[in-house]
PDB file of N, CA and C in Angstrom:
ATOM      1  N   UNK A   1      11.698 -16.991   4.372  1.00  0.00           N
ATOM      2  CA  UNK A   1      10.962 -16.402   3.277  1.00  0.00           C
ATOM      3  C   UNK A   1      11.690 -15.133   2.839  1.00  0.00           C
ATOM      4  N   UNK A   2      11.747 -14.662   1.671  1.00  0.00           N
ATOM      5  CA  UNK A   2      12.417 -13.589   1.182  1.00  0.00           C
ATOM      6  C   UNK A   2      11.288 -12.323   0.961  1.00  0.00           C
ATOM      7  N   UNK A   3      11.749 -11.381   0.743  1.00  0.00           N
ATOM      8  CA  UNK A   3      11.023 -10.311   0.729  1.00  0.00           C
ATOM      9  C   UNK A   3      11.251  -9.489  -0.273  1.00  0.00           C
ATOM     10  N   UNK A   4      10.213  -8.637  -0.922  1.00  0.00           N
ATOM     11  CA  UNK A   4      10.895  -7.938  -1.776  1.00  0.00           C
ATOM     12  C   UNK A   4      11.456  -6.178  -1.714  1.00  0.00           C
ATOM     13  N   UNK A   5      11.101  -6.270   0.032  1.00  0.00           N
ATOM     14  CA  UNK A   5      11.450  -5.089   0.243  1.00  0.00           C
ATOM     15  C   UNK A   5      12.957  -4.754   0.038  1.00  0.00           C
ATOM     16  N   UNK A   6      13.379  -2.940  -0.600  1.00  0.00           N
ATOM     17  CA  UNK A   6      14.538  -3.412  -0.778  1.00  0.00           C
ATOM     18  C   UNK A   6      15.445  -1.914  -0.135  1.00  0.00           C
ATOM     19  N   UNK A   7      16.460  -2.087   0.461  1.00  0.00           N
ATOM     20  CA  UNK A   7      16.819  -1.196   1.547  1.00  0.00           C
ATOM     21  C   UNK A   7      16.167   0.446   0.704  1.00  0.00           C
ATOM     22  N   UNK A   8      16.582   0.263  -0.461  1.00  0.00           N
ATOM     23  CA  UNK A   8      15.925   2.342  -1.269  1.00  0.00           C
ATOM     24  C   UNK A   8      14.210   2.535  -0.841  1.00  0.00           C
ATOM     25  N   UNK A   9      13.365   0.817  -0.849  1.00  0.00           N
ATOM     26  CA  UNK A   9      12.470   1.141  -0.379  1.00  0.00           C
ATOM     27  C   UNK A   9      12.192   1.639   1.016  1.00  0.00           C
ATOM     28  N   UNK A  10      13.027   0.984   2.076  1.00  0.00           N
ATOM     29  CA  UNK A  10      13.092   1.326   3.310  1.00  0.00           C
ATOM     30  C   UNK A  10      13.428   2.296   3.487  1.00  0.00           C
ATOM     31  N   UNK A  11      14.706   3.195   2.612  1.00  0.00           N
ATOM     32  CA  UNK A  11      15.199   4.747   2.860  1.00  0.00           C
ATOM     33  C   UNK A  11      13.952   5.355   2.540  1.00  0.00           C
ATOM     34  N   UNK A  12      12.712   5.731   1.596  1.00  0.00           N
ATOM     35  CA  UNK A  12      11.763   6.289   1.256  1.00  0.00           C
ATOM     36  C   UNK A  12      10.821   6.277   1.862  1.00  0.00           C
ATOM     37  N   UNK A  13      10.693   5.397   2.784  1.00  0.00           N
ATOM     38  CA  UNK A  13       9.718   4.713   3.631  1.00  0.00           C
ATOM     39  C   UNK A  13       9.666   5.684   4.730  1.00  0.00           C
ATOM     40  N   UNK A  14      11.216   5.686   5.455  1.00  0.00           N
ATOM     41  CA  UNK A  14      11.633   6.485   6.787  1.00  0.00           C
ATOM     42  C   UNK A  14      11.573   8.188   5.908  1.00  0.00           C
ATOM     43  N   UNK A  15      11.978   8.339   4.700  1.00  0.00           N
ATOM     44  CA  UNK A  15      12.222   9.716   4.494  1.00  0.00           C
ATOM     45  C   UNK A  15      10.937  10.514   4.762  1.00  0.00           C
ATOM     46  N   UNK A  16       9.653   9.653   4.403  1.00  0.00           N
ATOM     47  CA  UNK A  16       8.326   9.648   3.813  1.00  0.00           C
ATOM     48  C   UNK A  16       7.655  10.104   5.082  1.00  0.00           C
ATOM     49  N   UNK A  17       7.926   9.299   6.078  1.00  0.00           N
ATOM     50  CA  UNK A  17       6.855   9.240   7.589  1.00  0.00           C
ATOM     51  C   UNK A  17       8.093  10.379   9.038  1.00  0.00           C
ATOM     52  N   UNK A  18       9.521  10.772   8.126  1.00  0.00           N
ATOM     53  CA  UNK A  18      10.181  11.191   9.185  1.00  0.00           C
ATOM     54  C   UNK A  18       9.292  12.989   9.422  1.00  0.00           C
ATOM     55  N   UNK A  19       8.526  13.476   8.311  1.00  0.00           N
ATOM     56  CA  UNK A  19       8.396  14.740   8.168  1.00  0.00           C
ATOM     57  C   UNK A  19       9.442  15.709   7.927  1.00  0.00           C
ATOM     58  N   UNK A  20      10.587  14.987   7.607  1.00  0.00           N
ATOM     59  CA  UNK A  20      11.844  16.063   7.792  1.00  0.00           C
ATOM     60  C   UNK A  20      12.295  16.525   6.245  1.00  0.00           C
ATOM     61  N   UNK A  21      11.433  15.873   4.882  1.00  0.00           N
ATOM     62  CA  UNK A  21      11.218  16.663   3.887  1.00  0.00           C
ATOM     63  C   UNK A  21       9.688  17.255   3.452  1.00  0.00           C
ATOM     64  N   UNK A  22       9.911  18.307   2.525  1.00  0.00           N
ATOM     65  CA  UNK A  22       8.595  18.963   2.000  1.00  0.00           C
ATOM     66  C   UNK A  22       8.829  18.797   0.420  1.00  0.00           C
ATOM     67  N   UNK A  23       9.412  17.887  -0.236  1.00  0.00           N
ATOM     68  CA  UNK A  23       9.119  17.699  -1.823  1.00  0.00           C
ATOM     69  C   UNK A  23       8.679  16.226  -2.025  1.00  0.00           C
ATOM     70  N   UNK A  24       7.521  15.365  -1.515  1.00  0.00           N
ATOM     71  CA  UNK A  24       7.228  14.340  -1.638  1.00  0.00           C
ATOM     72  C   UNK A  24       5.735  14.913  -2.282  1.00  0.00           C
ATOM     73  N   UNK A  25       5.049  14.803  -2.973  1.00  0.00           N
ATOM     74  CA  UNK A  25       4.201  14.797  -3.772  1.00  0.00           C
ATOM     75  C   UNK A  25       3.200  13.513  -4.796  1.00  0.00           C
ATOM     76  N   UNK A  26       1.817  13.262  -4.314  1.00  0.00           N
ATOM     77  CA  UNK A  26       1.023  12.813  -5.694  1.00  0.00           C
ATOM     78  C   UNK A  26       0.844  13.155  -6.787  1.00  0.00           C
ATOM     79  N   UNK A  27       1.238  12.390  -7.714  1.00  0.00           N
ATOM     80  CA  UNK A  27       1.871  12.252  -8.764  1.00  0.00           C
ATOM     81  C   UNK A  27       0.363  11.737  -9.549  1.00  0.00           C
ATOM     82  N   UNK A  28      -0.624  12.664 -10.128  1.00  0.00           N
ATOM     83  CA  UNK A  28      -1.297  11.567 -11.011  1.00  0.00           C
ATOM     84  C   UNK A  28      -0.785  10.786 -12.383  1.00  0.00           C
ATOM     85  N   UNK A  29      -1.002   9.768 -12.455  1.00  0.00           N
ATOM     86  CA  UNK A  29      -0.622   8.984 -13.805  1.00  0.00           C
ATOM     87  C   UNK A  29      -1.382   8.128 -14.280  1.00  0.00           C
ATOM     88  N   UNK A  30      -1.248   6.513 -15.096  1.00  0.00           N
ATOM     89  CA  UNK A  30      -1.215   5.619 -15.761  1.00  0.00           C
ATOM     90  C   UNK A  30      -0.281   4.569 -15.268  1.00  0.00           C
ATOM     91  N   UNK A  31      -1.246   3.473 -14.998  1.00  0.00           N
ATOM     92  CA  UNK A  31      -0.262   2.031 -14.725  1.00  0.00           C
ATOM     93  C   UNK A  31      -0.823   1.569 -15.800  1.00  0.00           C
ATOM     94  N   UNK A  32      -0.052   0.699 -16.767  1.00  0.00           N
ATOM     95  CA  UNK A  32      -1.055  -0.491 -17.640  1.00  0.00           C
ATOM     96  C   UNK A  32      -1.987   0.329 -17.839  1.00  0.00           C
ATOM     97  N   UNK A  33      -2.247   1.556 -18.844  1.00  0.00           N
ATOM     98  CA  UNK A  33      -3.195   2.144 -18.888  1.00  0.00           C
ATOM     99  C   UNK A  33      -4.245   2.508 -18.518  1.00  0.00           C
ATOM    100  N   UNK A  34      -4.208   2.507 -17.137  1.00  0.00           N
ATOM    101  CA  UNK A  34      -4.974   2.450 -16.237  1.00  0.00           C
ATOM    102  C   UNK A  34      -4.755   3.781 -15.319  1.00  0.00           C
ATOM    103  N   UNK A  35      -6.015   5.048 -14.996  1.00  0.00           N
ATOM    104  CA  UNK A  35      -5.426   5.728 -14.274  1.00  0.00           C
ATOM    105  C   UNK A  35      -5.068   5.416 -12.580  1.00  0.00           C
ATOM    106  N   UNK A  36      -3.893   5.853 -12.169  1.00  0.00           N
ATOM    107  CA  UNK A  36      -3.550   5.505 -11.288  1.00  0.00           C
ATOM    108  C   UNK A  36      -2.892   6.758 -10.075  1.00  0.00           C
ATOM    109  N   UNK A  37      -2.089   7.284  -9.184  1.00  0.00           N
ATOM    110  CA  UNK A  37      -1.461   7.901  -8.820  1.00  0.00           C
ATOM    111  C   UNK A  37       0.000   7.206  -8.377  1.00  0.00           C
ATOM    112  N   UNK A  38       0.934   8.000  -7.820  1.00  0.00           N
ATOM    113  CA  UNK A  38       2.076   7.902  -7.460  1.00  0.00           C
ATOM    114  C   UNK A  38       2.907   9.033  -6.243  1.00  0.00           C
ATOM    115  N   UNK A  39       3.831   7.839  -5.990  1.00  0.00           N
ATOM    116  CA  UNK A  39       4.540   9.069  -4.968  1.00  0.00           C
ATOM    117  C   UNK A  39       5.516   9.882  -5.381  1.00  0.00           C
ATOM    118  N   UNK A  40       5.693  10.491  -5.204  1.00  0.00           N
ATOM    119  CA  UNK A  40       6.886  10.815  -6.060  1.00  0.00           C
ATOM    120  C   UNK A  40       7.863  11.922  -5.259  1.00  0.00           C
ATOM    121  N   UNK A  41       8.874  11.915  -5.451  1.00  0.00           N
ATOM    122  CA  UNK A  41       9.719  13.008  -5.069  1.00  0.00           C
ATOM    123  C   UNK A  41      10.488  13.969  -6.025  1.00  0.00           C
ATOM    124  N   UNK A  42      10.122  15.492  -5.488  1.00  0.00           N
ATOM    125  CA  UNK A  42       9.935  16.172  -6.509  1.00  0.00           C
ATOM    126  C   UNK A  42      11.485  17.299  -6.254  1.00  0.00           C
ATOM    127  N   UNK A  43      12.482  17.174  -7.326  1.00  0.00           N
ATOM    128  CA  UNK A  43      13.688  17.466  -6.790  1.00  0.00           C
ATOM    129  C   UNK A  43      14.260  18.954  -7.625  1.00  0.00           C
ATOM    130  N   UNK A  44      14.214  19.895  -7.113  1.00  0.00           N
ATOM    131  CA  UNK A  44      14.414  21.337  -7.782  1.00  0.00           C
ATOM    132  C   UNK A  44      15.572  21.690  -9.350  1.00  0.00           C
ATOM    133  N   UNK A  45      15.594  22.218 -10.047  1.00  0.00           N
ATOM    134  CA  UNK A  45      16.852  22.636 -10.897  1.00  0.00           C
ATOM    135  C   UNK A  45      17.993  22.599 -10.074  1.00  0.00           C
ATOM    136  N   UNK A  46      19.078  22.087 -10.231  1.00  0.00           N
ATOM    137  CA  UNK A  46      20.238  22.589 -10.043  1.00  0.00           C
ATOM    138  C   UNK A  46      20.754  24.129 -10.219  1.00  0.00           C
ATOM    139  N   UNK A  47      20.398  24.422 -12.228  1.00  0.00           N
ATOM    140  CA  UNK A  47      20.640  25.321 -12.688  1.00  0.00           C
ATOM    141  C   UNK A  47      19.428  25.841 -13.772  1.00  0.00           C
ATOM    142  N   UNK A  48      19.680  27.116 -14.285  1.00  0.00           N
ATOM    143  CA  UNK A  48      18.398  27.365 -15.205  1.00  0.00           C
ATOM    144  C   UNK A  48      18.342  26.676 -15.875  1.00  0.00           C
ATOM    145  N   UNK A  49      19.598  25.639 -16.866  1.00  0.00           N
ATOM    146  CA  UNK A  49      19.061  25.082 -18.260  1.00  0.00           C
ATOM    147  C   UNK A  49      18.464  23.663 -17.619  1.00  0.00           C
ATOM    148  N   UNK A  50      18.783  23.165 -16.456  1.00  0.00           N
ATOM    149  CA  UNK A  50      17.902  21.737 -16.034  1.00  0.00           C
ATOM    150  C   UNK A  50      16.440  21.943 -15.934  1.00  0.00           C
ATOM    151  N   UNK A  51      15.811  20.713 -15.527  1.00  0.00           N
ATOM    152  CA  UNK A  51      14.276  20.613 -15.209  1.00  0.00           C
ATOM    153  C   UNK A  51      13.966  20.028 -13.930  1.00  0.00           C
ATOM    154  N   UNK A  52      13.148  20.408 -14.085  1.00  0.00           N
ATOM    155  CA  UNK A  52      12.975  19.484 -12.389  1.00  0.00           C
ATOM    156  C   UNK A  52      12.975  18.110 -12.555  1.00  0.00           C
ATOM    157  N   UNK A  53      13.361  17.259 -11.391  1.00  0.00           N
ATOM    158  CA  UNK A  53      13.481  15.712 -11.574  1.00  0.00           C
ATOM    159  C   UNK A  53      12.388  15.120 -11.170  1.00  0.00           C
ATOM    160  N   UNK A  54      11.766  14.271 -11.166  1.00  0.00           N
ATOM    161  CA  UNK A  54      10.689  13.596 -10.367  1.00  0.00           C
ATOM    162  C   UNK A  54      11.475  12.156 -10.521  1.00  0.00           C
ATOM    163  N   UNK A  55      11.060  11.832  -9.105  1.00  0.00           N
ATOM    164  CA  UNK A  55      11.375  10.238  -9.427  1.00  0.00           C
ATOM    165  C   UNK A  55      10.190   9.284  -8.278  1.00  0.00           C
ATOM    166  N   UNK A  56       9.928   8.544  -9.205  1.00  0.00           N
ATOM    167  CA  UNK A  56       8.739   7.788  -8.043  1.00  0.00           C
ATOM    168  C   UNK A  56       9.067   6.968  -7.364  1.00  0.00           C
ATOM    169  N   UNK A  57       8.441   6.599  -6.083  1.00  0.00           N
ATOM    170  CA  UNK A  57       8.854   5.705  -5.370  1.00  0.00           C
ATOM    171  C   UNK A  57       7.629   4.847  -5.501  1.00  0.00           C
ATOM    172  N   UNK A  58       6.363   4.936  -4.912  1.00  0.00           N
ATOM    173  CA  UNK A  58       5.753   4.240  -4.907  1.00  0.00           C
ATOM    174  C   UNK A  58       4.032   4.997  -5.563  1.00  0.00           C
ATOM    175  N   UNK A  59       3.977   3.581  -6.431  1.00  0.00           N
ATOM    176  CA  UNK A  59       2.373   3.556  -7.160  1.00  0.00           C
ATOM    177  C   UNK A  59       1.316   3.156  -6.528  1.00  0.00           C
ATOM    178  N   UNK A  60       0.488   3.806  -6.395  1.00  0.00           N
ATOM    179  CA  UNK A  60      -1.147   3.293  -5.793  1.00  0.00           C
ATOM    180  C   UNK A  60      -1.771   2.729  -6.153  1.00  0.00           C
ATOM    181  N   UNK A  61      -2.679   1.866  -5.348  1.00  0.00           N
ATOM    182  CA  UNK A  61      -3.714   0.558  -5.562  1.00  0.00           C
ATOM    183  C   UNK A  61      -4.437   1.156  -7.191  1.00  0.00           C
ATOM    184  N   UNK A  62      -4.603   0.474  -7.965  1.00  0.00           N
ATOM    185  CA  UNK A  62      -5.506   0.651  -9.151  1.00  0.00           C
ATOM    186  C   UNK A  62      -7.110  -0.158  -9.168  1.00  0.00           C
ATOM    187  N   UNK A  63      -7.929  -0.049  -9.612  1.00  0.00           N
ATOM    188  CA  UNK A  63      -9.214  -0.782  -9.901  1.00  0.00           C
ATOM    189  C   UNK A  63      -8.899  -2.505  -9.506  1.00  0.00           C
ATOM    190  N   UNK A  64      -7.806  -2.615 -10.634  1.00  0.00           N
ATOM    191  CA  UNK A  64      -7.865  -3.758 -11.326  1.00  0.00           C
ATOM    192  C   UNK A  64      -6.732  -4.332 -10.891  1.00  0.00           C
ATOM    193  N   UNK A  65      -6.078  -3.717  -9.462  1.00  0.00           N
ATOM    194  CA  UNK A  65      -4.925  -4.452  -8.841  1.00  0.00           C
ATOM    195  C   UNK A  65      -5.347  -5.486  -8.254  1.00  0.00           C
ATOM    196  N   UNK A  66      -4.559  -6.678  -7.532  1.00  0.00           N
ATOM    197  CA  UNK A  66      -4.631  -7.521  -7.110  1.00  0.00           C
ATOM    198  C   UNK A  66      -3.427  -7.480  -5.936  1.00  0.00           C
ATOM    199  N   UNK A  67      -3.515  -7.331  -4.937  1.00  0.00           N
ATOM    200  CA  UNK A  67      -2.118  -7.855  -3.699  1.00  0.00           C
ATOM    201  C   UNK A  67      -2.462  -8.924  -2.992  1.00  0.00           C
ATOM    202  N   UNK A  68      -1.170  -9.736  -3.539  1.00  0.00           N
ATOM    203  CA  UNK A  68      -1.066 -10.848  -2.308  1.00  0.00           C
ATOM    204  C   UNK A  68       0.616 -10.890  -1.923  1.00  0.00           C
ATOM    205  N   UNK A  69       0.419 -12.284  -0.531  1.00  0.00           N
ATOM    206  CA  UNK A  69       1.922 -12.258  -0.175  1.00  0.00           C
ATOM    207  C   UNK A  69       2.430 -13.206  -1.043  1.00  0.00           C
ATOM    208  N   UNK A  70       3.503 -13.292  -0.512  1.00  0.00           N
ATOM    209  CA  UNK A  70       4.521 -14.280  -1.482  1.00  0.00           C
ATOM    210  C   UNK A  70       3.911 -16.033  -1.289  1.00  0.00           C
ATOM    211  N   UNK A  71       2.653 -16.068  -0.667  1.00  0.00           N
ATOM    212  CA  UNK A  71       2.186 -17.704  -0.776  1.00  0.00           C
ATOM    213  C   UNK A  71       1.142 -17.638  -1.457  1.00  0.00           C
ATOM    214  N   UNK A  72       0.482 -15.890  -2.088  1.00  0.00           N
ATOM    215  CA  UNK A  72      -0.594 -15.708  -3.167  1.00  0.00           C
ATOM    216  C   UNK A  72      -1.884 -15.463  -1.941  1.00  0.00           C
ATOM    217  N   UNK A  73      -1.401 -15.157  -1.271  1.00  0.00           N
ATOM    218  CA  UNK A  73      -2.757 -14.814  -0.687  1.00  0.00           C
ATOM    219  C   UNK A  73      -2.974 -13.751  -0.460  1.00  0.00           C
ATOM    220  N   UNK A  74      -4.407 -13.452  -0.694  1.00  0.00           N
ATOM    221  CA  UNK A  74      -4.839 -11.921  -1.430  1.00  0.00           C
ATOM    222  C   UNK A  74      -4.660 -11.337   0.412  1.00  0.00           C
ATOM    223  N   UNK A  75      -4.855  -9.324  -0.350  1.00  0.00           N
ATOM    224  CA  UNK A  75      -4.406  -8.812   1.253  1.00  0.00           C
ATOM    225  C   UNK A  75      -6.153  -8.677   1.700  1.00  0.00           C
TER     226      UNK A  75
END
């Protein structure tokens, strides 16, 4: 069976649970217009004229999500 885990998820995974960063942050947002949250990692200026980066890793369960595995069966 294949998976859709994919090694950047696994690096975020270990970065996430190692405690060995402090810029991982909830992120509120919108999935499908839907409010939702996120993980996100939150990455400083380089220099004054940059912005800060955010980049998400992972989105949270919504209302109106559905998870199953790869044979459709709900979690």
């Amino acid at each position: 069976m294949s998976t859709n885990t994919r090694p950047e998820h696994i690096s975020a995974f270990e970065a996430l649970t190692s405690g060995d960063h402090d810029n991982f942050v909830l992120f509120s947002c919108f999935l499908d217009g839907e409010p939702a949250v996120a993980i996100v990692v939150v990455t400083p200026p380089e220099s004054d004229e940059d912005e800060y980066q955010i980049t998400p890793l992972f989105v949270g369960i919504t209302a109106n999500m559905v998870l199953t595995d790869h044979e459709g069966t709900t979690a």
